[in-house]
C-alpha atoms as a PDB file:
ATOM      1  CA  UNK A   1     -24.205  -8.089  14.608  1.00  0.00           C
ATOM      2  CA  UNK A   2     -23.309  -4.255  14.683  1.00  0.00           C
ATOM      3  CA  UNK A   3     -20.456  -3.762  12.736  1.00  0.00           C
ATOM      4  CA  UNK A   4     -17.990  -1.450  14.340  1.00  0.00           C
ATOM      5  CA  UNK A   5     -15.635   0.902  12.244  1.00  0.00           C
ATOM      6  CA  UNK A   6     -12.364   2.466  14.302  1.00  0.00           C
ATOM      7  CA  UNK A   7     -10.417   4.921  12.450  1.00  0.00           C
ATOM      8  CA  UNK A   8      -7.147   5.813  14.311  1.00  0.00           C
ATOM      9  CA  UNK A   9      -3.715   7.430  13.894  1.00  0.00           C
ATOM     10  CA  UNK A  10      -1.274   4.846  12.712  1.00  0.00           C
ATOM     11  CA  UNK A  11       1.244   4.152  14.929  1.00  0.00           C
ATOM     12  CA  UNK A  12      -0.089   1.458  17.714  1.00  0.00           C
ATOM     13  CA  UNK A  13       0.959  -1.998  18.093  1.00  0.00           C
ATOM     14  CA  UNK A  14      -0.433  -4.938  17.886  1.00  0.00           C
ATOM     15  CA  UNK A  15      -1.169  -5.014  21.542  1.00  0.00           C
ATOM     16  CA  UNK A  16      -2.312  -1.818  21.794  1.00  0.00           C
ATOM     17  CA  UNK A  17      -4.924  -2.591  19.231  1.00  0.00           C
ATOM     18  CA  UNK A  18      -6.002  -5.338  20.467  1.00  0.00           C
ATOM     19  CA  UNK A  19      -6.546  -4.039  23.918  1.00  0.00           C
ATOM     20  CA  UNK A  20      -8.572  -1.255  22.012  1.00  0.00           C
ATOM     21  CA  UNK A  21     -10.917  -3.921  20.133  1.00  0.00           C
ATOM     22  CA  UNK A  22     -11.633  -6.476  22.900  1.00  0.00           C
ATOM     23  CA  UNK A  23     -12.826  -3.458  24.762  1.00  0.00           C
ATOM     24  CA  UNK A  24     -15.058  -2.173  22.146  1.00  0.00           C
ATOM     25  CA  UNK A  25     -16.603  -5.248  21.823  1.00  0.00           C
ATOM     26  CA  UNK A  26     -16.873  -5.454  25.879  1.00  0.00           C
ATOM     27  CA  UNK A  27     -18.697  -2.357  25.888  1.00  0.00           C
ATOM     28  CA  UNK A  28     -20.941  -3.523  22.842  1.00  0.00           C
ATOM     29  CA  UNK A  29     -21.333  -6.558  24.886  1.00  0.00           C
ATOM     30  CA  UNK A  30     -22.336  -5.191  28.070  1.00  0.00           C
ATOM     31  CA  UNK A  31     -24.658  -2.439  26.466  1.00  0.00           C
ATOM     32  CA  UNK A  32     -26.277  -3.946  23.767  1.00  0.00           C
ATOM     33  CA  UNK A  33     -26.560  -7.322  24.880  1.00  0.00           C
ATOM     34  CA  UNK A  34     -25.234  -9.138  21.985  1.00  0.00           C
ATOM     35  CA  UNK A  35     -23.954 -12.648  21.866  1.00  0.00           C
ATOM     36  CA  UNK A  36     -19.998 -12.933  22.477  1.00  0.00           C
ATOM     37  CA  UNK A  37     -19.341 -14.719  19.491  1.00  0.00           C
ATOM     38  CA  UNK A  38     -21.011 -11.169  17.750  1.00  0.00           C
ATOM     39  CA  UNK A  39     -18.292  -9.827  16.584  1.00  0.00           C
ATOM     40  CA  UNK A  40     -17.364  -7.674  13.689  1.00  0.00           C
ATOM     41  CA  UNK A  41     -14.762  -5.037  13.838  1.00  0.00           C
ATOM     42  CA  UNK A  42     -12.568  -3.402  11.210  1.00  0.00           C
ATOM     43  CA  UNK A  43      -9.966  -1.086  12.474  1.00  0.00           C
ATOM     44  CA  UNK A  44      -8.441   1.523   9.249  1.00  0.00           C
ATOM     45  CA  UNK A  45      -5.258   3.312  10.728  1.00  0.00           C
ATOM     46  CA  UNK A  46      -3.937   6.587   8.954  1.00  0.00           C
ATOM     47  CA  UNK A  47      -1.144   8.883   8.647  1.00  0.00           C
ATOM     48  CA  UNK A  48      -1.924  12.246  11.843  1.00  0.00           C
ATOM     49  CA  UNK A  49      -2.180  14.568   8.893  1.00  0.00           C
ATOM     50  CA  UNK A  50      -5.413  12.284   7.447  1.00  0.00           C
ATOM     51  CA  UNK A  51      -7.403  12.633  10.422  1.00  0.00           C
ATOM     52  CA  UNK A  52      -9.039  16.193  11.482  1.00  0.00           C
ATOM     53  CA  UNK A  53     -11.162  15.495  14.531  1.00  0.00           C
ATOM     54  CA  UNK A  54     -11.760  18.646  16.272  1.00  0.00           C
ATOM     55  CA  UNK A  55     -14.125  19.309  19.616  1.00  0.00           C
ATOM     56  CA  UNK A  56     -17.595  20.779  17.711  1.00  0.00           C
ATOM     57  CA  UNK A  57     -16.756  23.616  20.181  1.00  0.00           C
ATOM     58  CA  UNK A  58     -16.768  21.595  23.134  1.00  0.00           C
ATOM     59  CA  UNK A  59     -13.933  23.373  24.576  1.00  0.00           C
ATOM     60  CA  UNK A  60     -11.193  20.646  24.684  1.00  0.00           C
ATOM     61  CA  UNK A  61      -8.199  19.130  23.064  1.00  0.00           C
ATOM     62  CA  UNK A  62      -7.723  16.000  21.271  1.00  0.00           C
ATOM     63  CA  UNK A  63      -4.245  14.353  20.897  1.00  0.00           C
ATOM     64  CA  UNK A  64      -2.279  11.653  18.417  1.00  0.00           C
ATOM     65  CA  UNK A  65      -4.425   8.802  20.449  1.00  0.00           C
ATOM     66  CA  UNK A  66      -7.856   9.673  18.819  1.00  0.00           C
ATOM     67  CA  UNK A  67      -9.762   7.238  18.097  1.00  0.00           C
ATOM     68  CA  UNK A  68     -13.515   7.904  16.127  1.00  0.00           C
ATOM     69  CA  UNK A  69     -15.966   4.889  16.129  1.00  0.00           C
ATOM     70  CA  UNK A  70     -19.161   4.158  14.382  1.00  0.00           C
ATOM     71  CA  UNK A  71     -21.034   1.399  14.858  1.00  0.00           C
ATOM     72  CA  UNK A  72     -23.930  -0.059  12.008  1.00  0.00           C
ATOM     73  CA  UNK A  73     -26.780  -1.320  14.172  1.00  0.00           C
ATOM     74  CA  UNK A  74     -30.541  -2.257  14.140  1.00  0.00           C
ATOM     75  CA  UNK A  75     -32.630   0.193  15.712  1.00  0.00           C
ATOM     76  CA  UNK A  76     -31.298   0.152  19.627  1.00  0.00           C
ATOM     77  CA  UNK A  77     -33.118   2.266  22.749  1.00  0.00           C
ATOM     78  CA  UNK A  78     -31.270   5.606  23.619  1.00  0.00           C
ATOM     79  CA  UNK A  79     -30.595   4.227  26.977  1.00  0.00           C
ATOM     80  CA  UNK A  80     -28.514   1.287  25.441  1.00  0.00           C
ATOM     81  CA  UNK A  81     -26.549   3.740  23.563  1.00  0.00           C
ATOM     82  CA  UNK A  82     -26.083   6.216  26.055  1.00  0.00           C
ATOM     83  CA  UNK A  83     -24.792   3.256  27.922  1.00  0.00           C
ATOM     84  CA  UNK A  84     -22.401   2.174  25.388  1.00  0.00           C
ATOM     85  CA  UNK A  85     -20.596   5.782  24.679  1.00  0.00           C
ATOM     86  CA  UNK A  86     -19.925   5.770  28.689  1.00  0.00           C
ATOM     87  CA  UNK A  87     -18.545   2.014  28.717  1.00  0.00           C
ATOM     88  CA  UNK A  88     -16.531   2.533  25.605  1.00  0.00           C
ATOM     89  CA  UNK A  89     -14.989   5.736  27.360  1.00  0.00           C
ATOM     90  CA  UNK A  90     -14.666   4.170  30.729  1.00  0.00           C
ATOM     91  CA  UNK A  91     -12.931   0.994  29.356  1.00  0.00           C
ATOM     92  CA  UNK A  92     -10.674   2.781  26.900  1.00  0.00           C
ATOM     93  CA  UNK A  93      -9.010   4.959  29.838  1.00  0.00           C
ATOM     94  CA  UNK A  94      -9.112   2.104  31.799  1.00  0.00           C
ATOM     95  CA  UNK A  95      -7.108  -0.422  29.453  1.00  0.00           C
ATOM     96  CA  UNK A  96      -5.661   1.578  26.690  1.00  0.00           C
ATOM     97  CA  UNK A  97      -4.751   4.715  28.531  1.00  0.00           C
ATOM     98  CA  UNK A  98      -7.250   6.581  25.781  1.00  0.00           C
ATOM     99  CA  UNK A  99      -8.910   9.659  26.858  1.00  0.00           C
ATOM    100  CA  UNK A 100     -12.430   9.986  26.882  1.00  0.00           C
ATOM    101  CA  UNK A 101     -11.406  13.682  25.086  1.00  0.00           C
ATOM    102  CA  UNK A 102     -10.088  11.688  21.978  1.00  0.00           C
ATOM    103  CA  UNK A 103     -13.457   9.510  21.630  1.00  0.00           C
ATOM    104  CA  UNK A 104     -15.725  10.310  19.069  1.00  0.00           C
ATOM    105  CA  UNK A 105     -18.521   7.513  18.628  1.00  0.00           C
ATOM    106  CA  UNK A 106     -21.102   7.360  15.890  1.00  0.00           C
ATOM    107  CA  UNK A 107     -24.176   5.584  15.727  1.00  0.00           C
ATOM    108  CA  UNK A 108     -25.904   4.344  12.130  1.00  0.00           C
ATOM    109  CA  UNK A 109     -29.002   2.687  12.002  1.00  0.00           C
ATOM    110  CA  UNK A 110     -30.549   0.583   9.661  1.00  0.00           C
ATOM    111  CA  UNK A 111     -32.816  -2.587   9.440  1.00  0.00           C
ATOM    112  CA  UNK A 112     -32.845  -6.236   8.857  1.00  0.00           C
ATOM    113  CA  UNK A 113     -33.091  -6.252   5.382  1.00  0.00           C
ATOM    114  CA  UNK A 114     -29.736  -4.207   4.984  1.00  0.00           C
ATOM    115  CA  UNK A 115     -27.495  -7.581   6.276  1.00  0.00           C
ATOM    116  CA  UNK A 116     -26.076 -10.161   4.755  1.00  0.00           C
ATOM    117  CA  UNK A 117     -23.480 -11.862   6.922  1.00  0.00           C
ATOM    118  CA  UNK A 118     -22.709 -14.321   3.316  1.00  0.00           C
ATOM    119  CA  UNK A 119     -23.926 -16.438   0.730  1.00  0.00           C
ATOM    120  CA  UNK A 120     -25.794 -13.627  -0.997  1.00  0.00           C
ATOM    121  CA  UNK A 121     -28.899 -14.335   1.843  1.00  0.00           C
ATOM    122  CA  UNK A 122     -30.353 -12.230   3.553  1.00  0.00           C
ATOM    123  CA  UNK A 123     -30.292 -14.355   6.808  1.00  0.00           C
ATOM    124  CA  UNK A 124     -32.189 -11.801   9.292  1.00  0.00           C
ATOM    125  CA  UNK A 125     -35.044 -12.164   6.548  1.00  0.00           C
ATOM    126  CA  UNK A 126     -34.588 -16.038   5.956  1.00  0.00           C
ATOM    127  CA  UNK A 127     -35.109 -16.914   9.526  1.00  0.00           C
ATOM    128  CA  UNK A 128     -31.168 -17.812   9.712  1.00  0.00           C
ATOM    129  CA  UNK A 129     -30.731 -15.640  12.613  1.00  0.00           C
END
């Protein structure tokens, strides 16, 4: 069920994104506990001069491979997410090559009655799921 936004400098190939998503959705998997058919990803690409994604004053660089993630959730514990930011950095560098430097990961909350996966329901509400 979370919904997971990647916005990323154009430029990667099919592969390469692919790698990228079926990690994200690992680490969702392995954090959050969510059922592997869960799935729901939309990755928007743009042109290097589109993205500014600088270090808050952090002290490091980021490069062309950025990549910034949020994620629309229920309510999760801190531990779960603290967990997921790791696994998502861990498997990026491990499969895509991606720094942990050019991950930035955002979290948005919100509540049952804010999903409708189709059919105008509202199936958390409806008892569907």
């Amino acid at each position: 069920m979370p919904l997971i936004r990647i916005d990323l400098v154009a430029g990667r190939t099919d592969d390469e994104l692919k790698k990228l998503l079926d990690a994200a959705h690992d680490a969702m998997f392995d954090a959050f506990h969510v059922p592997a058919g869960d799935r729901y990803q939309i990755v928007q690409e743009h042109p290097a001069s589109r993205m500014i994604i600088e270090d808050t004053g952090l002290g490091f660089a980021r490069t062309a491979k950025v990549v910034v993630v949020q994620v629309t959730t229920r309510p999760r514990p801190r531990d779960q997410k603290v967990d997921f930011y790791a696994r998502l950095a861990r498997y990026l560098q491990e499969r895509c090559g991606i720094d942990p430097a050019d991950l930035m990961v955002s979290c948005v909350e919100n509540t049952d009655e804010d999903w409708s996966f189709g059919f105008g329901r509202a199936q958390f509400l409806t008892g569907e799921l």
